[in-house]
N, C-alpha and C. Protein backbone atom coordinates (compact mmCIF):
# COMPACT_ATOMS: atom_id res chain seq x y z
N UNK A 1 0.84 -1.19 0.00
CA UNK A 1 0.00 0.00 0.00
C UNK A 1 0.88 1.25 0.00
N UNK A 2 0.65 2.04 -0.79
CA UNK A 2 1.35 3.41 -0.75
C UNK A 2 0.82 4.45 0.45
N UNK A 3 1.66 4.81 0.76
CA UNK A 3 1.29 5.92 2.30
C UNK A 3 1.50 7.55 1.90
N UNK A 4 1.14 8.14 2.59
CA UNK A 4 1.57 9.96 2.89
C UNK A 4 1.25 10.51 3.84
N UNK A 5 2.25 11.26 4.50
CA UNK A 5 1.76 11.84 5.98
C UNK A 5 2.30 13.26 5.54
N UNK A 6 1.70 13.76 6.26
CA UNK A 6 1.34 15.65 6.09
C UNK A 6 0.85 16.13 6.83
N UNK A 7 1.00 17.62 6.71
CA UNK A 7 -0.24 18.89 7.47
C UNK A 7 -1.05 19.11 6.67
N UNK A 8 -2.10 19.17 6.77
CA UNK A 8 -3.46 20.04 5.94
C UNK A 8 -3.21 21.52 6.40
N UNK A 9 -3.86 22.50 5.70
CA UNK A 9 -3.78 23.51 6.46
C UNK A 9 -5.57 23.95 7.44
N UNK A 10 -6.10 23.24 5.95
CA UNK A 10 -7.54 22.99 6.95
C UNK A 10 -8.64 21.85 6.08
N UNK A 11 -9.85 21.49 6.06
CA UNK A 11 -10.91 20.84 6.00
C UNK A 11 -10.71 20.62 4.19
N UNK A 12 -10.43 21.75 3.05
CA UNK A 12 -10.29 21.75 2.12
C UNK A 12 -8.83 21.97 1.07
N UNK A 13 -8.05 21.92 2.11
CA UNK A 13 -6.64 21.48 1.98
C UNK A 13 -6.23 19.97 1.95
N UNK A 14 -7.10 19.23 3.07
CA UNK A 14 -7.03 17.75 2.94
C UNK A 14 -7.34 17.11 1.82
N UNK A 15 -8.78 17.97 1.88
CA UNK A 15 -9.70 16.74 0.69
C UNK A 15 -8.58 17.01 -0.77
N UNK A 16 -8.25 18.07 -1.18
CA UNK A 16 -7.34 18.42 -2.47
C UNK A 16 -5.82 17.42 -2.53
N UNK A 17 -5.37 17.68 -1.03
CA UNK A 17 -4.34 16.42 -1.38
C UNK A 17 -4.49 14.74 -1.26
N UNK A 18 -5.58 14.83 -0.67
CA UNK A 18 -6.39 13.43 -0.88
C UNK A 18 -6.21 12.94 -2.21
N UNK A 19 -7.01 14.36 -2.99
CA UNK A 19 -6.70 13.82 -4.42
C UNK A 19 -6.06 13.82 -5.14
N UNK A 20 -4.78 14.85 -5.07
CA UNK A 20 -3.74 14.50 -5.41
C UNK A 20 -2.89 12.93 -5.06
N UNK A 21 -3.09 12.67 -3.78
CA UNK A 21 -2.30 12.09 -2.91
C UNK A 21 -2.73 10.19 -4.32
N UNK A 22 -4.14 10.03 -4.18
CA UNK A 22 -4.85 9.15 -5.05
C UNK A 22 -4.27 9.03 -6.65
N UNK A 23 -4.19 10.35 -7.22
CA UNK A 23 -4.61 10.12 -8.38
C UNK A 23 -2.58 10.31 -8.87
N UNK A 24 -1.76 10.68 -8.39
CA UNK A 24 -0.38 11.05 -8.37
C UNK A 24 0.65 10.15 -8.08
N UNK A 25 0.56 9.45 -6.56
CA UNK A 25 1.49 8.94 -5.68
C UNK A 25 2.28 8.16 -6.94
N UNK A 26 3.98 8.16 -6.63
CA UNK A 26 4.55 7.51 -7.38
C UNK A 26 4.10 5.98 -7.05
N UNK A 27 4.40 5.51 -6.38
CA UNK A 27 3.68 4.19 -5.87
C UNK A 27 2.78 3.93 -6.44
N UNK A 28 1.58 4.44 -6.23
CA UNK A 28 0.02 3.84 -6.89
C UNK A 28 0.60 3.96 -8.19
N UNK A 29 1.22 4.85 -9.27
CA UNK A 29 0.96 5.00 -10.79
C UNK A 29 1.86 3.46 -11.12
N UNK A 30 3.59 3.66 -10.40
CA UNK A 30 3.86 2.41 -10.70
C UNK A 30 3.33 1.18 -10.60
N UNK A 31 2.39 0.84 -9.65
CA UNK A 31 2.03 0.00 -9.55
C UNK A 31 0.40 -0.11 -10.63
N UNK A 32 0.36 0.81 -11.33
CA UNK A 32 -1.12 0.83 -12.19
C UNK A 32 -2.34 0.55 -11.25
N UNK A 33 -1.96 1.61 -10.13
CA UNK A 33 -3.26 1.32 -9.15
C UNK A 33 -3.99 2.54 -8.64
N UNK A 34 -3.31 3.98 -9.52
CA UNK A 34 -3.76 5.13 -9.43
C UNK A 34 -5.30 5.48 -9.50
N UNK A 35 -5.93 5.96 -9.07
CA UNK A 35 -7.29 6.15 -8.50
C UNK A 35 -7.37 7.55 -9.94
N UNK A 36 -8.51 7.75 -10.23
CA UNK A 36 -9.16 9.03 -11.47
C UNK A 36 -10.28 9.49 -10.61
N UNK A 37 -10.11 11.01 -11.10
CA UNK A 37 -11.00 11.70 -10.85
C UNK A 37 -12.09 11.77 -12.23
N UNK A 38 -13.33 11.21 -11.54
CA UNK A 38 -14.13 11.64 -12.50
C UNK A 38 -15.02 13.20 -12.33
N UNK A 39 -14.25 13.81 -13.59
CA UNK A 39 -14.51 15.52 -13.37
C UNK A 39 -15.61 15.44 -14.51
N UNK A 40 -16.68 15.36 -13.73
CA UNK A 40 -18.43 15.73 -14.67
C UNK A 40 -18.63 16.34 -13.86
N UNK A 41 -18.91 17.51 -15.11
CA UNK A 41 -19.76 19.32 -14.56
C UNK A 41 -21.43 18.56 -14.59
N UNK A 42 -21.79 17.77 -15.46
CA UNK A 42 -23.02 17.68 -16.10
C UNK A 42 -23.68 17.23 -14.08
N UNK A 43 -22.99 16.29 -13.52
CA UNK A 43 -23.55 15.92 -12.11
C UNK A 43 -23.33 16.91 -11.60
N UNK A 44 -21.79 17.57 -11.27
CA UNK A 44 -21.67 18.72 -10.18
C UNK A 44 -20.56 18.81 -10.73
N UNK A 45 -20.65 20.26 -10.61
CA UNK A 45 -19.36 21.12 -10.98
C UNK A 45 -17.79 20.66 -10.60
N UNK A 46 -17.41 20.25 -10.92
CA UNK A 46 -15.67 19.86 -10.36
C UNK A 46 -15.79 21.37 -10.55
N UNK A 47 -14.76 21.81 -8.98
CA UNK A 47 -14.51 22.74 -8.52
C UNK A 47 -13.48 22.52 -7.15
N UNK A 48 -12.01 23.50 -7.48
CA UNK A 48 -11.36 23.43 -6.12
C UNK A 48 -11.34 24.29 -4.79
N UNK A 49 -12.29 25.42 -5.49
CA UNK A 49 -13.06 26.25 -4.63
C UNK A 49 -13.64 25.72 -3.38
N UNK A 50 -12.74 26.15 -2.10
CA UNK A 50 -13.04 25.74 -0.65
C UNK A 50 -13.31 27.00 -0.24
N UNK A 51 -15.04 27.33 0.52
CA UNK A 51 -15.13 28.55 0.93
C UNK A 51 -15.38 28.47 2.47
N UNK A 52 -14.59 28.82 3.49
CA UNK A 52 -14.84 28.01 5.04
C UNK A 52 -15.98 28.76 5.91
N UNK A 53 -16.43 29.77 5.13
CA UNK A 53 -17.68 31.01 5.60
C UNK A 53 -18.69 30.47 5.08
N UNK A 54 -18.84 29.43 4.53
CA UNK A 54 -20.42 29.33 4.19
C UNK A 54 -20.97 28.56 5.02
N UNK A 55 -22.63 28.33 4.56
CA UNK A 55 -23.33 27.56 6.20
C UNK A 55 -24.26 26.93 5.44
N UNK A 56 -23.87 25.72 5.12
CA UNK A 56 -24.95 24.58 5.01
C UNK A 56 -25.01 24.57 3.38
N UNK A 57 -23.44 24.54 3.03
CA UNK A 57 -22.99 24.12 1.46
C UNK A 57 -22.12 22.89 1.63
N UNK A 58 -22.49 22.04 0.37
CA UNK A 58 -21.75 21.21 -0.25
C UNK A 58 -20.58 21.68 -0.93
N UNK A 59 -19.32 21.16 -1.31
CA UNK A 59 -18.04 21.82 -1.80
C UNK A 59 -17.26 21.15 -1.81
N UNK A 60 -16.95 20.83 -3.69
CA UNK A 60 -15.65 20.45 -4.24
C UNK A 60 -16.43 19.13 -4.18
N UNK A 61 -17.38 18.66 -4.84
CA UNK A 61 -17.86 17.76 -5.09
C UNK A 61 -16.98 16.93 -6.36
N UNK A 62 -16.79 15.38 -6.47
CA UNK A 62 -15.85 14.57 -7.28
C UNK A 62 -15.84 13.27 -7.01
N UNK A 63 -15.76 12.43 -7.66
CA UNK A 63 -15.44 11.05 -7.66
C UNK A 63 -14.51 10.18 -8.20
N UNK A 64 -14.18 9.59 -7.36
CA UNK A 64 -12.51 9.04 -7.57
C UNK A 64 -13.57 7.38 -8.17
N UNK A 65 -12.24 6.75 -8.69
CA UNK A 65 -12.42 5.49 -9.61
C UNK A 65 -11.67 5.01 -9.23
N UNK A 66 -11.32 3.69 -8.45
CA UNK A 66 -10.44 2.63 -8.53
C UNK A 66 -10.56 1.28 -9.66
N UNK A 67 -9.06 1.12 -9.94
CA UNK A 67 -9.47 -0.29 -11.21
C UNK A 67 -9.24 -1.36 -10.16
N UNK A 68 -8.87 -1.56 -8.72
CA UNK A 68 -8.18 -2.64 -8.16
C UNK A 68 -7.11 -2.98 -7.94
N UNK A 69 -6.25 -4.26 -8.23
CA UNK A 69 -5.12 -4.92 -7.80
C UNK A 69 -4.92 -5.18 -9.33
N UNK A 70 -5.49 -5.47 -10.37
CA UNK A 70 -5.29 -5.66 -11.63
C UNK A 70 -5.74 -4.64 -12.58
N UNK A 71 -6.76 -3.50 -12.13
CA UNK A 71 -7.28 -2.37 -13.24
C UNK A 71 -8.37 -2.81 -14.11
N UNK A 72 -9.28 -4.36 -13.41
CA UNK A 72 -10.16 -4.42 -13.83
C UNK A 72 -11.39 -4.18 -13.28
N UNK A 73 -10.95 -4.09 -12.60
CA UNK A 73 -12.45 -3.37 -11.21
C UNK A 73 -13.11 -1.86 -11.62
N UNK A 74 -14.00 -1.81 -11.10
CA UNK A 74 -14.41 -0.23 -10.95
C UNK A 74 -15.02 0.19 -9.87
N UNK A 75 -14.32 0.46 -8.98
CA UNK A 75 -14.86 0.94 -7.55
C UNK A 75 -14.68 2.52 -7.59
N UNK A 76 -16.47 2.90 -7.42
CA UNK A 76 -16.99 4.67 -7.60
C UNK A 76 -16.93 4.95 -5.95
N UNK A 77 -16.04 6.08 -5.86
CA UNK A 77 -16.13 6.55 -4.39
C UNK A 77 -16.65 8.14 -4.29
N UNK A 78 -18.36 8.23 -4.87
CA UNK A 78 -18.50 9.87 -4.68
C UNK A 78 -18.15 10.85 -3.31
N UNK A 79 -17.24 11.93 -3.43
CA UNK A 79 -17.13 12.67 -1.96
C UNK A 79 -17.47 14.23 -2.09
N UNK A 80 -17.58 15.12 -0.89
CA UNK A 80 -17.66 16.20 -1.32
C UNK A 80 -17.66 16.67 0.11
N UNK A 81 -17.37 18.20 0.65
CA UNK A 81 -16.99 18.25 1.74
C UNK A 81 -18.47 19.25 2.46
N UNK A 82 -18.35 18.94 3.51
CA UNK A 82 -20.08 20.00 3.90
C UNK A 82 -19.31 21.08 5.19
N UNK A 83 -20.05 22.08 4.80
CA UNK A 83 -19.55 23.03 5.59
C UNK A 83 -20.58 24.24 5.56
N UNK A 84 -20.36 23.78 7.24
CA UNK A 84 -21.55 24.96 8.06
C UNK A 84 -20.83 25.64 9.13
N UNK A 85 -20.27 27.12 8.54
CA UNK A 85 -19.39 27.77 9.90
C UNK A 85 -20.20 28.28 10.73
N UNK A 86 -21.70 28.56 10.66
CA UNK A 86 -22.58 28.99 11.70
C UNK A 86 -22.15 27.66 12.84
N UNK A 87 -22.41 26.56 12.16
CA UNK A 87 -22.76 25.85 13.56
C UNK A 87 -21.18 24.84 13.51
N UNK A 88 -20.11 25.33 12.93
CA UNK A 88 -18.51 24.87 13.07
C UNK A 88 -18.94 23.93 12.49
N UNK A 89 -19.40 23.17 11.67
CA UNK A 89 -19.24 21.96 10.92
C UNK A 89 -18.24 21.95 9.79
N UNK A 90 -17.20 20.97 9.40
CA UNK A 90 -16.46 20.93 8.65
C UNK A 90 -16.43 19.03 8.39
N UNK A 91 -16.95 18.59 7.50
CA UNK A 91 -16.83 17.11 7.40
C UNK A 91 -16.95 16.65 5.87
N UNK A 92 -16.00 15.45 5.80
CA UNK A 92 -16.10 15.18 4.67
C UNK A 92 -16.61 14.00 4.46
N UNK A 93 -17.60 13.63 3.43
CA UNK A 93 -18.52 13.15 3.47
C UNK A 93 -18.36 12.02 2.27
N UNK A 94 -18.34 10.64 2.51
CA UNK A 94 -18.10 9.82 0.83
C UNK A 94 -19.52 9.18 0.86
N UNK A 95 -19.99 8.46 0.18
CA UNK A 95 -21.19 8.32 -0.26
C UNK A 95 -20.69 6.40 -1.35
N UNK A 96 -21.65 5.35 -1.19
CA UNK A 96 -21.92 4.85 -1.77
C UNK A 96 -22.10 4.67 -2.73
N UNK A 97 -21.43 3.80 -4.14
CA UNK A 97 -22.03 3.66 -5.43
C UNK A 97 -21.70 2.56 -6.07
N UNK A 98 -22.29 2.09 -7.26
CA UNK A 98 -21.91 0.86 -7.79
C UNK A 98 -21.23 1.29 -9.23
N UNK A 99 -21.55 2.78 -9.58
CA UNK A 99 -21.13 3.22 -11.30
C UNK A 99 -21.46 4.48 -11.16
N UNK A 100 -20.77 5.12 -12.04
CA UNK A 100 -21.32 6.64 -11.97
C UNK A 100 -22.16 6.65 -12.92
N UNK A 101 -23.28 7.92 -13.18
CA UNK A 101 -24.57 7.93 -13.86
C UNK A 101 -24.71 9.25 -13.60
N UNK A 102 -24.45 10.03 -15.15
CA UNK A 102 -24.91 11.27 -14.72
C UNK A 102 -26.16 12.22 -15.21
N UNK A 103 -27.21 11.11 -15.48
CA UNK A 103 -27.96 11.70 -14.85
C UNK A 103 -28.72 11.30 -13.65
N UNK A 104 -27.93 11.08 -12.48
CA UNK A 104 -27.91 11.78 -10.82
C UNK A 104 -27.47 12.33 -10.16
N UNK A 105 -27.72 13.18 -9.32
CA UNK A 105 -26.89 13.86 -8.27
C UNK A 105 -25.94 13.47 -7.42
N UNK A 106 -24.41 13.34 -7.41
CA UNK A 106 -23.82 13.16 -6.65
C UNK A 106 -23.83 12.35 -5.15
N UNK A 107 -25.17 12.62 -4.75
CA UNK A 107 -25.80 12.25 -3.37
C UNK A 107 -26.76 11.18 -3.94
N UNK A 108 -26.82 10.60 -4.71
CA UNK A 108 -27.95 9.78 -5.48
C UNK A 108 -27.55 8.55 -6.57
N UNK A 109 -26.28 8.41 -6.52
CA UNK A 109 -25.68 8.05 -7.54
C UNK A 109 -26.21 6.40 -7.23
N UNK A 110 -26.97 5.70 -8.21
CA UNK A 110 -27.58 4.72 -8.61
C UNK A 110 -28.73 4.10 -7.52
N UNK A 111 -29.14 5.40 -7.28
CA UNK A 111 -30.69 5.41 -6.46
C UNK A 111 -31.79 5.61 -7.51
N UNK A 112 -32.81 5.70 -6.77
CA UNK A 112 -33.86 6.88 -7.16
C UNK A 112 -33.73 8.25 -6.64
N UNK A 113 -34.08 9.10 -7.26
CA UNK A 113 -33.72 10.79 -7.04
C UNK A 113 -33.96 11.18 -5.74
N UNK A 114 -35.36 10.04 -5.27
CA UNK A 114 -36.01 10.75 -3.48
C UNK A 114 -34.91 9.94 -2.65
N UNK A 115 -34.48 9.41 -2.78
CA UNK A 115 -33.20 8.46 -1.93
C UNK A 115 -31.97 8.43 -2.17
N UNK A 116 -31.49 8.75 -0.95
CA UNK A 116 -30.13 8.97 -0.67
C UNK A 116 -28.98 7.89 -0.55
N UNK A 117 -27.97 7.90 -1.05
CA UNK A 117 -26.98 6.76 -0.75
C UNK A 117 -26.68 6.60 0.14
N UNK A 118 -25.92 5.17 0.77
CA UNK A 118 -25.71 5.14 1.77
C UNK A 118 -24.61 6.34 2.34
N UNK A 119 -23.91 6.84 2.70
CA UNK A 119 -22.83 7.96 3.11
C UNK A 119 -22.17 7.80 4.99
N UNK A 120 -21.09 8.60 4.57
CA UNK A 120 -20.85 8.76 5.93
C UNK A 120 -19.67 9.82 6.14
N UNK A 121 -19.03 10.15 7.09
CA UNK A 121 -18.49 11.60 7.16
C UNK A 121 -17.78 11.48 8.22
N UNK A 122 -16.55 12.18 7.80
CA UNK A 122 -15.49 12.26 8.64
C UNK A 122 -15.43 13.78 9.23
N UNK A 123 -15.22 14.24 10.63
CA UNK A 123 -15.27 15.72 11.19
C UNK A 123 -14.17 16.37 11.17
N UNK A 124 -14.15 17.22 10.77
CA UNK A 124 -12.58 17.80 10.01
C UNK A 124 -12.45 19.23 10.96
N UNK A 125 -11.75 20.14 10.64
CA UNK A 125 -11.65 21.53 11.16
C UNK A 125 -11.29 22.53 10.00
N UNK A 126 -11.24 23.42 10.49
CA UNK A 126 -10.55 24.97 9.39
C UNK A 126 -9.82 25.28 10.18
N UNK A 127 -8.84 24.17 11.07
CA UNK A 127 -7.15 24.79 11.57
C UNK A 127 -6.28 23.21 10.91
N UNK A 128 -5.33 23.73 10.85
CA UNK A 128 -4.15 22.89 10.75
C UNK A 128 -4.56 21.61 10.99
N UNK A 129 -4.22 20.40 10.45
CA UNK A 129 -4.26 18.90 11.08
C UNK A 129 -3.61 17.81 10.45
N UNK A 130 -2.47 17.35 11.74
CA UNK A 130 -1.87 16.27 10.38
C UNK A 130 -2.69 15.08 10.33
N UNK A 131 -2.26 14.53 8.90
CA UNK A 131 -2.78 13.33 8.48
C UNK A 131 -2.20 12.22 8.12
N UNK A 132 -2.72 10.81 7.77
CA UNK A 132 -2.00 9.69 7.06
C UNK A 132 -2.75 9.44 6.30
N UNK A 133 -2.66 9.12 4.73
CA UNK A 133 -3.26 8.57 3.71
C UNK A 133 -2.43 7.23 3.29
N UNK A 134 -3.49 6.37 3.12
CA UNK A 134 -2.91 4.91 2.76
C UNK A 134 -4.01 4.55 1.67
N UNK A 135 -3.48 3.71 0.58
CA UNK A 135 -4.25 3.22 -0.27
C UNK A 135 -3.14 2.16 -1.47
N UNK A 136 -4.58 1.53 -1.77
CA UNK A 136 -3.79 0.06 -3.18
C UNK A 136 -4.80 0.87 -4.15
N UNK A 137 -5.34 0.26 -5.05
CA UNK A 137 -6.00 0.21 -6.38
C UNK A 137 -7.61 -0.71 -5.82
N UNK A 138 -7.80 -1.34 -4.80
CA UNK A 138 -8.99 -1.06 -3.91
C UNK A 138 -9.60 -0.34 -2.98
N UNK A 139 -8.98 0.15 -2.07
CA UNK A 139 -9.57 1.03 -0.91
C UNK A 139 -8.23 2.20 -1.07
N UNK A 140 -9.19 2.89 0.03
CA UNK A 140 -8.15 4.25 0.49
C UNK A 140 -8.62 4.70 2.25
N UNK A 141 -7.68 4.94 2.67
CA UNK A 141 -7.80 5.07 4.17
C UNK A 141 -7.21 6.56 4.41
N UNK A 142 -8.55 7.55 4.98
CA UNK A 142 -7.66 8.70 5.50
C UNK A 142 -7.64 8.99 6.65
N UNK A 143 -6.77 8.92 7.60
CA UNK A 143 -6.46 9.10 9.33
C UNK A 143 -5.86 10.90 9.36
N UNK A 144 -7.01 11.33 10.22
CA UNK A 144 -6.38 12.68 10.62
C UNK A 144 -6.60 12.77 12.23
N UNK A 145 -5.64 14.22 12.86
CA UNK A 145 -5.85 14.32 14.35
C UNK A 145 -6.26 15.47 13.85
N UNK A 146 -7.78 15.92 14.94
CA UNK A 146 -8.25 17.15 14.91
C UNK A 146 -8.58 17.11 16.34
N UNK A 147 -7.81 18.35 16.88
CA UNK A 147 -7.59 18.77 18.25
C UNK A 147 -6.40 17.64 18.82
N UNK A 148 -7.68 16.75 20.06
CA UNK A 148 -7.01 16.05 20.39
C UNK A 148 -7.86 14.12 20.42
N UNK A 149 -7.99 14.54 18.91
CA UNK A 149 -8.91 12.94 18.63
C UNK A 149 -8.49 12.45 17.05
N UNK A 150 -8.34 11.33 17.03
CA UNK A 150 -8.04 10.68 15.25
C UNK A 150 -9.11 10.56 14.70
N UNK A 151 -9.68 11.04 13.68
CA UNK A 151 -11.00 11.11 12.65
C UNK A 151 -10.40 9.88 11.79
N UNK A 152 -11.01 8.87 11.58
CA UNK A 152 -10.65 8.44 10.49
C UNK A 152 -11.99 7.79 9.05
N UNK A 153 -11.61 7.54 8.13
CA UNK A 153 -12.55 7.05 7.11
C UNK A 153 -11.76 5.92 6.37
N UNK A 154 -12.51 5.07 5.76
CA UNK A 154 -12.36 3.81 5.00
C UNK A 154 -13.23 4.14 3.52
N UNK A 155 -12.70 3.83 2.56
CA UNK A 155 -13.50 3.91 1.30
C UNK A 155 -13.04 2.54 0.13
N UNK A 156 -13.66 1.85 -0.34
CA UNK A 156 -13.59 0.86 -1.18
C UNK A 156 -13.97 -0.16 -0.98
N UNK A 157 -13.10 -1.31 -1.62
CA UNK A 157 -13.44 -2.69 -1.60
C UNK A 157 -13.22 -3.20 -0.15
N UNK A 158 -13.68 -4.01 0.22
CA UNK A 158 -13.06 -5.05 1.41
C UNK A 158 -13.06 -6.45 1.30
N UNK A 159 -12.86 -7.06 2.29
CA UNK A 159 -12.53 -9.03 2.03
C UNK A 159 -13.85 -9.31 2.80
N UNK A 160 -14.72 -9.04 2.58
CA UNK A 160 -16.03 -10.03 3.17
C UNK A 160 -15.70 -11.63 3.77
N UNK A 161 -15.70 -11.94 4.66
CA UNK A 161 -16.26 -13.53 4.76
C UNK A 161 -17.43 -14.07 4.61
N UNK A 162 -17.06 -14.12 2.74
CA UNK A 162 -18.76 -14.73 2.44
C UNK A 162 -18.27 -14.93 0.87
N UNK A 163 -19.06 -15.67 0.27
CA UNK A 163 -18.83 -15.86 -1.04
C UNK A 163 -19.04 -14.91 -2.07
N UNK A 164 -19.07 -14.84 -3.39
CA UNK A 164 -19.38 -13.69 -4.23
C UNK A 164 -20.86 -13.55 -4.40
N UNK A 165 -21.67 -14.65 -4.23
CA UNK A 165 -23.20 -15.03 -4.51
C UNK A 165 -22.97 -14.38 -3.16
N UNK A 166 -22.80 -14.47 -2.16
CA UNK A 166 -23.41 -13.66 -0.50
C UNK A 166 -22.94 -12.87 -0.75
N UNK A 167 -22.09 -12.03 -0.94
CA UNK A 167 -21.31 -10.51 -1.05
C UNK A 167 -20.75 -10.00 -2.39
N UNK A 168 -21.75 -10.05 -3.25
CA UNK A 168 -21.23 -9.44 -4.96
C UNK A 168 -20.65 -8.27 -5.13
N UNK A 169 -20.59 -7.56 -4.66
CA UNK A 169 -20.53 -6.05 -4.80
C UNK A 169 -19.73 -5.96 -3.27
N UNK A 170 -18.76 -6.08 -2.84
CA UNK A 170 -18.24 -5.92 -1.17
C UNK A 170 -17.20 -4.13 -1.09
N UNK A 171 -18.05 -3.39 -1.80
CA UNK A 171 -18.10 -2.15 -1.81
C UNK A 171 -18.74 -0.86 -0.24
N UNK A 172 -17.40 -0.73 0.48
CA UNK A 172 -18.18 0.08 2.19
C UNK A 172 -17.07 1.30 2.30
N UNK A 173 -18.27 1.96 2.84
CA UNK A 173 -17.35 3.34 3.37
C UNK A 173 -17.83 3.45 4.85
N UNK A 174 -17.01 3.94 5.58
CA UNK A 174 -17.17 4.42 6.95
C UNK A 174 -16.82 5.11 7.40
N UNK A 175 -16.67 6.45 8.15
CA UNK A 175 -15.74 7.07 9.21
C UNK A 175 -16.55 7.16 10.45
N UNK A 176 -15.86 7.71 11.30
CA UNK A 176 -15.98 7.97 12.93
C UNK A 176 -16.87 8.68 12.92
N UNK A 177 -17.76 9.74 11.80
CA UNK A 177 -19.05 10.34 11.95
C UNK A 177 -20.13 9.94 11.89
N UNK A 178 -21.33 10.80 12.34
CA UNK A 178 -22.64 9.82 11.96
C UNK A 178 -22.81 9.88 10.88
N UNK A 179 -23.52 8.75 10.45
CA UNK A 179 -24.50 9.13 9.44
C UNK A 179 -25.53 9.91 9.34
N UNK A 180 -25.51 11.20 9.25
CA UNK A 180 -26.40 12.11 9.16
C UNK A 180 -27.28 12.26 8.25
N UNK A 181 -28.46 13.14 8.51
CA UNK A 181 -29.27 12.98 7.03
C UNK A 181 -29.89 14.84 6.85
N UNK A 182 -29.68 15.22 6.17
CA UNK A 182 -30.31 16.57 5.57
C UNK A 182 -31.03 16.46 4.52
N UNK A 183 -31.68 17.64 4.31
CA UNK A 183 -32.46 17.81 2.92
C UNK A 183 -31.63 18.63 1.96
N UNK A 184 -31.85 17.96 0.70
CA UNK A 184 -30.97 18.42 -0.29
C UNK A 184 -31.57 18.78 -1.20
């Protein structure tokens, strides 16, 4: 697995070298296990625009692509970061999918439009925080300290104990946040 440890400088400093960190690392490219950004305006604007004053926006919406251990896989990891400085929220948020499809919303990707993917969210800050990024050409793992606690998230494939008929798709995301739910 290829690694990177760093400072963020804040909440939208991470998520950017995230994706650098994915789509760059000498490691992942040699190994043909580099992660793509899929940049469709037609779903949501690819944008690197991080604004830390807004309250109850989505931002820097994108989806990374893994091919796997061989580059025949396609594991969709939609993310995008939410930020509400009224009430200090800073979290980044990945979301469930089986393919991208654009015509859905980012938050919807191979639902129906009234239903939401599964998701989940990591609690970030707008100060300084170092991090560790780890990832293959299946998953990606991002570990940060904010204050004095480790946030972390999981995104991709995993090893189920179960067969392919019990676990076809063994596609999970998680972090240390809730699963929250808003209207969108």
């Amino acid at each position: 697995m290829a690694m990177e440890t760093g400072i963020a400088s804040h909440a939208g400093d991470l998520f950017l070298k995230l994706e650098t960190f994915l789509t760059t690392n000498p490691a992942l490219v040699a190994a043909g296990q580099a992660w793509r950004v899929l940049k469709d305006n037609k779903v949501a604007p690819y944008s690197n625009e991080y604004n830390p004053d807004a309250n109850g926006v989505n931002q820097m919406p994108r989806a990374f692509k893994g091919g796997g251990l061989d580059g025949r896989d396609e594991i969709i990891v939609p993310m995008q970061l939410w930020v509400n400085k009224s009430r200090t929220e800073y979290s980044l948020i990945a979301y469930g999918a089986r393919s991208w499809d654009t015509s859905y919303p980012i938050e919807t990707q191979h639902m129906n439009k009234n239903q939401q993917n599964v998701r989940t969210c990591m609690y970030l800050w707008n100060a300084q925080m170092p991090y560790w990024f780890f990832a293959n050409g299946r998953r990606f793992i991002v570990i940060t300290k904010v204050a004095n606690r480790y946030m972390s998230m999981y995104c991709g494939f995993i090893m189920p104990s179960g067969t392919d008929i019990e676990y076809s798709y063994p596609h999970y995301v998680a972090a240390n946040g809730a699963n929250f739910k808003r209207n969108y």
